[in-house]
C-alpha atoms as a PDB file:
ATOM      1  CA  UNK A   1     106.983 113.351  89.526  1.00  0.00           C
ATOM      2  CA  UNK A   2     107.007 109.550  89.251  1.00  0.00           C
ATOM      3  CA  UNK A   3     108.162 108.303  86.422  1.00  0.00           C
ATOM      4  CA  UNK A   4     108.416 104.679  84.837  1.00  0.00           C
ATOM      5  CA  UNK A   5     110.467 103.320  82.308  1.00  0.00           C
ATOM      6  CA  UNK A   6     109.662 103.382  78.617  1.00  0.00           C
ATOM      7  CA  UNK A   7     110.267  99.406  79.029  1.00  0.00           C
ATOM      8  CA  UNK A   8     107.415  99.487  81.410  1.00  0.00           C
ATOM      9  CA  UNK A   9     105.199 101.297  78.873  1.00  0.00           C
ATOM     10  CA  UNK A  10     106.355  99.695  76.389  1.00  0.00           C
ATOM     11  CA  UNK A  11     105.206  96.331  78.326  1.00  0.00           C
ATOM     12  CA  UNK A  12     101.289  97.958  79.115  1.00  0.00           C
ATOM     13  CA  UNK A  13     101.498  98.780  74.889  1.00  0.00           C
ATOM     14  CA  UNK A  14     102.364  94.466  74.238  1.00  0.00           C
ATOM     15  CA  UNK A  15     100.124  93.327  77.120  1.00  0.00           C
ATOM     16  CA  UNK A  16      97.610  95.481  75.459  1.00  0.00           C
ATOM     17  CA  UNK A  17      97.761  93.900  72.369  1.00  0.00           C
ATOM     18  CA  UNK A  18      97.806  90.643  73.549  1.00  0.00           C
ATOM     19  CA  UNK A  19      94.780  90.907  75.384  1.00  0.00           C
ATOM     20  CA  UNK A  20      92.852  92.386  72.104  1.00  0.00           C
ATOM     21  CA  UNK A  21      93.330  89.081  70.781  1.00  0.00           C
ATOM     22  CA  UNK A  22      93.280  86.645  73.233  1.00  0.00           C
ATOM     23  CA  UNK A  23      92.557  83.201  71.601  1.00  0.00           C
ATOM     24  CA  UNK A  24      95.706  84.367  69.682  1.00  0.00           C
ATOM     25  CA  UNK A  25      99.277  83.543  69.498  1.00  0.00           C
ATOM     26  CA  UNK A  26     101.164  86.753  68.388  1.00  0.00           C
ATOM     27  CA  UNK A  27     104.916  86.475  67.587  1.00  0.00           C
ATOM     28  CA  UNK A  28     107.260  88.888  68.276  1.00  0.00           C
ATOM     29  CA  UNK A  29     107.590  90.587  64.709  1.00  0.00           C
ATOM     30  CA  UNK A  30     103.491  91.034  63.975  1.00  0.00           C
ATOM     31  CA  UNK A  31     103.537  92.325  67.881  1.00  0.00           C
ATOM     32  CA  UNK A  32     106.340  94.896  66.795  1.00  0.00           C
ATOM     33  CA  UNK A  33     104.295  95.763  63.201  1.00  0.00           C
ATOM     34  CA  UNK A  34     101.219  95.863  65.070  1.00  0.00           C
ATOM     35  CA  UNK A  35     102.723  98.339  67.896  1.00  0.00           C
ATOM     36  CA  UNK A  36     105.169  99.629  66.231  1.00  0.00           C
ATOM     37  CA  UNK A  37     108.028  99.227  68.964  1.00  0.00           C
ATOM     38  CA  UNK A  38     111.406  97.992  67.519  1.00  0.00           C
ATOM     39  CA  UNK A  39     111.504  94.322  67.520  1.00  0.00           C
ATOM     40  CA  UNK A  40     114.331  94.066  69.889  1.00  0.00           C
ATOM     41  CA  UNK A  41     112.605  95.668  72.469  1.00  0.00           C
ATOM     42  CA  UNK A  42     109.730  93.677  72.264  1.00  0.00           C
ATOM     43  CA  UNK A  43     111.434  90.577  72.395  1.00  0.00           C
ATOM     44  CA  UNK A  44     112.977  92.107  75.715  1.00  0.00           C
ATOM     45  CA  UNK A  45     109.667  92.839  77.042  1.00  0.00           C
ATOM     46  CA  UNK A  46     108.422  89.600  76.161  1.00  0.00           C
ATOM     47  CA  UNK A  47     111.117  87.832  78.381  1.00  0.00           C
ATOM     48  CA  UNK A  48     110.705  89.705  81.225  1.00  0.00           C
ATOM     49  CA  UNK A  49     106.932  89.129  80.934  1.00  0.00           C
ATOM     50  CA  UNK A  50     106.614  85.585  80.440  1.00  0.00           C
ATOM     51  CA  UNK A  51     109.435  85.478  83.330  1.00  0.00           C
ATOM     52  CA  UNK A  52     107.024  87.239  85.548  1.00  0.00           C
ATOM     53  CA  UNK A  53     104.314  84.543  84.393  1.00  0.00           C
ATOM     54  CA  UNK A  54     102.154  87.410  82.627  1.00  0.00           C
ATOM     55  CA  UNK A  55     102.828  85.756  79.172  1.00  0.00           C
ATOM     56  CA  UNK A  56     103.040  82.070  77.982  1.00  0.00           C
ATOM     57  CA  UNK A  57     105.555  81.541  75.109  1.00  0.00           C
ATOM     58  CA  UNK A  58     104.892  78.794  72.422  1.00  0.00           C
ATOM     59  CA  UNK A  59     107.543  77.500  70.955  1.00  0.00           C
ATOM     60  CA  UNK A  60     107.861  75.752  66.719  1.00  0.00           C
ATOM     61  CA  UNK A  61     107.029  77.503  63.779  1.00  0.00           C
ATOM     62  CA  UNK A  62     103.157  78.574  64.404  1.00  0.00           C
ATOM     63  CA  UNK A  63     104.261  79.422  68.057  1.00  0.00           C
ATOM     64  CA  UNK A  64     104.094  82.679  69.481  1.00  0.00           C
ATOM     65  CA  UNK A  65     103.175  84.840  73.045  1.00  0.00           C
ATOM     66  CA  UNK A  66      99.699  85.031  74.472  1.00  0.00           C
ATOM     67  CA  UNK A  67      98.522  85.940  78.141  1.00  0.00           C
ATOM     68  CA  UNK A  68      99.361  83.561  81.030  1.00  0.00           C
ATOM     69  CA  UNK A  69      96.139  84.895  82.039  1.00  0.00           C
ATOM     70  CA  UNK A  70      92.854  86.180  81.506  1.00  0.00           C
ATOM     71  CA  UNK A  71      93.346  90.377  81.221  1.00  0.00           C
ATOM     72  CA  UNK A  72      91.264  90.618  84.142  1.00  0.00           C
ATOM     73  CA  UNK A  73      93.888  89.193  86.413  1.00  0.00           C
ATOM     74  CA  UNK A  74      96.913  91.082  85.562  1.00  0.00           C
ATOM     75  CA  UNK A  75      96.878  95.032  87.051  1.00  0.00           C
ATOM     76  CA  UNK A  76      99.255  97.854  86.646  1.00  0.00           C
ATOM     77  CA  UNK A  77     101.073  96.679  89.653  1.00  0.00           C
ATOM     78  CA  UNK A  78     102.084  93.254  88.544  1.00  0.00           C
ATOM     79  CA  UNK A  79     103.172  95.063  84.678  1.00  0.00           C
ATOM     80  CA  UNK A  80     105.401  97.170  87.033  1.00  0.00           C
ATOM     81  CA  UNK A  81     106.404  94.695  88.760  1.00  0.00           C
ATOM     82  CA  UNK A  82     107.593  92.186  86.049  1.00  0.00           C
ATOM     83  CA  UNK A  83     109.635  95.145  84.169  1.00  0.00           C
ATOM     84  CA  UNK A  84     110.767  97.805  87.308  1.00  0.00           C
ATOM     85  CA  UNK A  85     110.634  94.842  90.096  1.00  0.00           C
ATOM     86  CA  UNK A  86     108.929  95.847  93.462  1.00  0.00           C
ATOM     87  CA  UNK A  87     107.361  99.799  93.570  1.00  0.00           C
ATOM     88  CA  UNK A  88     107.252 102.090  95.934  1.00  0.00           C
ATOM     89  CA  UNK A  89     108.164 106.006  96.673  1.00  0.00           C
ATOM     90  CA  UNK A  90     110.695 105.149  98.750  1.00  0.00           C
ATOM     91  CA  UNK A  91     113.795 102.762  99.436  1.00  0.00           C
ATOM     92  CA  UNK A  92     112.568 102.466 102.779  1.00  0.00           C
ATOM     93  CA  UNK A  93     108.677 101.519 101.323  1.00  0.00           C
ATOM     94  CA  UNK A  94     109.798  98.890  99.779  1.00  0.00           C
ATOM     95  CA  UNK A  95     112.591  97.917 101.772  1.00  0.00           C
ATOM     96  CA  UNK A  96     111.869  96.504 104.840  1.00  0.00           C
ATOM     97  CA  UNK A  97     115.185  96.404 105.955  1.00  0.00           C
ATOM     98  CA  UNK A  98     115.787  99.646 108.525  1.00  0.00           C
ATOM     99  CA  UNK A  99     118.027 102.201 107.120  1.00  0.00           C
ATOM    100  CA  UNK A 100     120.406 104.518 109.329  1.00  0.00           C
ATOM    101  CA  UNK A 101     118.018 107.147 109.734  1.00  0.00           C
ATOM    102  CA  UNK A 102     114.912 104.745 110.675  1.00  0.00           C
ATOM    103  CA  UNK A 103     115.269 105.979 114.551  1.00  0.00           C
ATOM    104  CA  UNK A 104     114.950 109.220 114.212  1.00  0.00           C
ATOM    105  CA  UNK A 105     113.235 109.622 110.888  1.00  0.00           C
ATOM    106  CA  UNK A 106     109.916 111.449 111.090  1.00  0.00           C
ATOM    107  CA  UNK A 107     108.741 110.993 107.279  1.00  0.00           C
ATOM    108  CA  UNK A 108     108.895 107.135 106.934  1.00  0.00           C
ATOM    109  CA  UNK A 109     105.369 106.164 108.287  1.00  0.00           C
ATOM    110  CA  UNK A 110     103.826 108.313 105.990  1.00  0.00           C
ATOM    111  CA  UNK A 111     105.749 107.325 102.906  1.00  0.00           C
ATOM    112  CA  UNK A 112     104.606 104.100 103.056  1.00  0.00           C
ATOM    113  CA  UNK A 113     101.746 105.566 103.530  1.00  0.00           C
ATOM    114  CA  UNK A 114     101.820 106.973  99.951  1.00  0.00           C
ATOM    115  CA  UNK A 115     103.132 103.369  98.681  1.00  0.00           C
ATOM    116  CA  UNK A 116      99.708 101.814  99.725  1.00  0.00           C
ATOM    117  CA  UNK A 117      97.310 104.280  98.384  1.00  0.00           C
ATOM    118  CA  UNK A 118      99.253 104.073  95.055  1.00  0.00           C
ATOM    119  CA  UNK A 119      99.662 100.134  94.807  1.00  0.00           C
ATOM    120  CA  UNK A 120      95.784 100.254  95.931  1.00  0.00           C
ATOM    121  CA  UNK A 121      95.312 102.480  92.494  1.00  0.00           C
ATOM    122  CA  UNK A 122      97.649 100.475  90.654  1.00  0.00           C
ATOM    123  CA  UNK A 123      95.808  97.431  91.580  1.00  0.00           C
ATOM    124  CA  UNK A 124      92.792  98.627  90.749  1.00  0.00           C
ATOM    125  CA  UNK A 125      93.437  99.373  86.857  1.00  0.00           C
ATOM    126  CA  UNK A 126      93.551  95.984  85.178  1.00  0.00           C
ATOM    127  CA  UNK A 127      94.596  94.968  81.408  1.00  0.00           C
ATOM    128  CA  UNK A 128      91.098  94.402  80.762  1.00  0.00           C
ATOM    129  CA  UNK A 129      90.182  98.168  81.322  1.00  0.00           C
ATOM    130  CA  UNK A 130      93.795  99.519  79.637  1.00  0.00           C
ATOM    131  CA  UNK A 131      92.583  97.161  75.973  1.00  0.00           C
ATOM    132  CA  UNK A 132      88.726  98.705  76.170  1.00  0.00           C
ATOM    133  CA  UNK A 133      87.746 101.319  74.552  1.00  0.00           C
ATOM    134  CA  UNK A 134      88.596 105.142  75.514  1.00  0.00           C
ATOM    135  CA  UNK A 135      85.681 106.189  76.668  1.00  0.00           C
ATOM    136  CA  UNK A 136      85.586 102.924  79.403  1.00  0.00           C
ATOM    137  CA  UNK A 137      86.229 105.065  82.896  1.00  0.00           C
ATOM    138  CA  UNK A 138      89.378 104.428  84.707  1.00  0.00           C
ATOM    139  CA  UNK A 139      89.002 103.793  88.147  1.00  0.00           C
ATOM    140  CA  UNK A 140      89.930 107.165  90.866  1.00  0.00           C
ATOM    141  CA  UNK A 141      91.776 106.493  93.907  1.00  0.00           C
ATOM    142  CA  UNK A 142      89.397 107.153  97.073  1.00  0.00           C
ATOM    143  CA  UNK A 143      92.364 108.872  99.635  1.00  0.00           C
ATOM    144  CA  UNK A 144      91.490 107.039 103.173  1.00  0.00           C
ATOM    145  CA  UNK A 145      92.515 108.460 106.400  1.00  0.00           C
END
């Protein structure tokens, strides 16, 4: 099984938030009351985030975090991305340097082949759909030959 991080889930649960109120600044104590992840942790999250340009922080005393931009434009992929760095199944899907076993390896082609579909799903599941409602559907990944 694939597995992320609990910092990347903890980063969908603060993006998530953030986009509920979006004409908000939210600092990092009422995002940790309001999500109930430890404080430190959020302010982790928050730096990676706002270094990945998914978050804007506001600095002063009525400062605070709020999206870079609109929910819409930020996917799974890119939350992954800011907290994990680059995804794939693979070293070698990611890594387009050629490994020792490139020549005579018979699986490569079709891990990368895995990576796409995957990224394709990740891209298609933005913020916007993770802050609606339950009951919104969640786009399926159509497998193409």
């Amino acid at each position: 099984m694939i597995r992320l991080s609990k910092l990347c889930d903890y980063a969908s649960v603060v993006l998530t938030e953030l986009a509920r109120y979006p004409d908000e600044l939210q600092s990092s104590q009422a995002l940790a009351e309001s999500t109930r992840i430890p404080r430190p942790t959020v302010t982790k999250v928050l730096k990676a985030l706002t270094r990945a340009g998914l978050t804007r922080s506001i600095q002063g005393p009525r400062g605070g975090y709020t999206l870079a931009r609109d929910a819409r434009q930020i996917d799974l992929a890119d939350i992954i991305a800011a907290i994990e760095g680059p995804s794939g199944v693979t070293e070698c899907a990611t890594d387009h340097d050629e490994c020792d076993l490139t020549a005579h390896c018979h699986v490569m082609d079709h891990w990368r082949t895995v990576s796409v579909q995957i990224n394709q799903l990740l891209r298609s599941v933005t913020l916007a759909d993770l802050a609606a409602p339950k009951l919104q559907r969640i786009p399926t990944l159509q497998v193409q030959d």
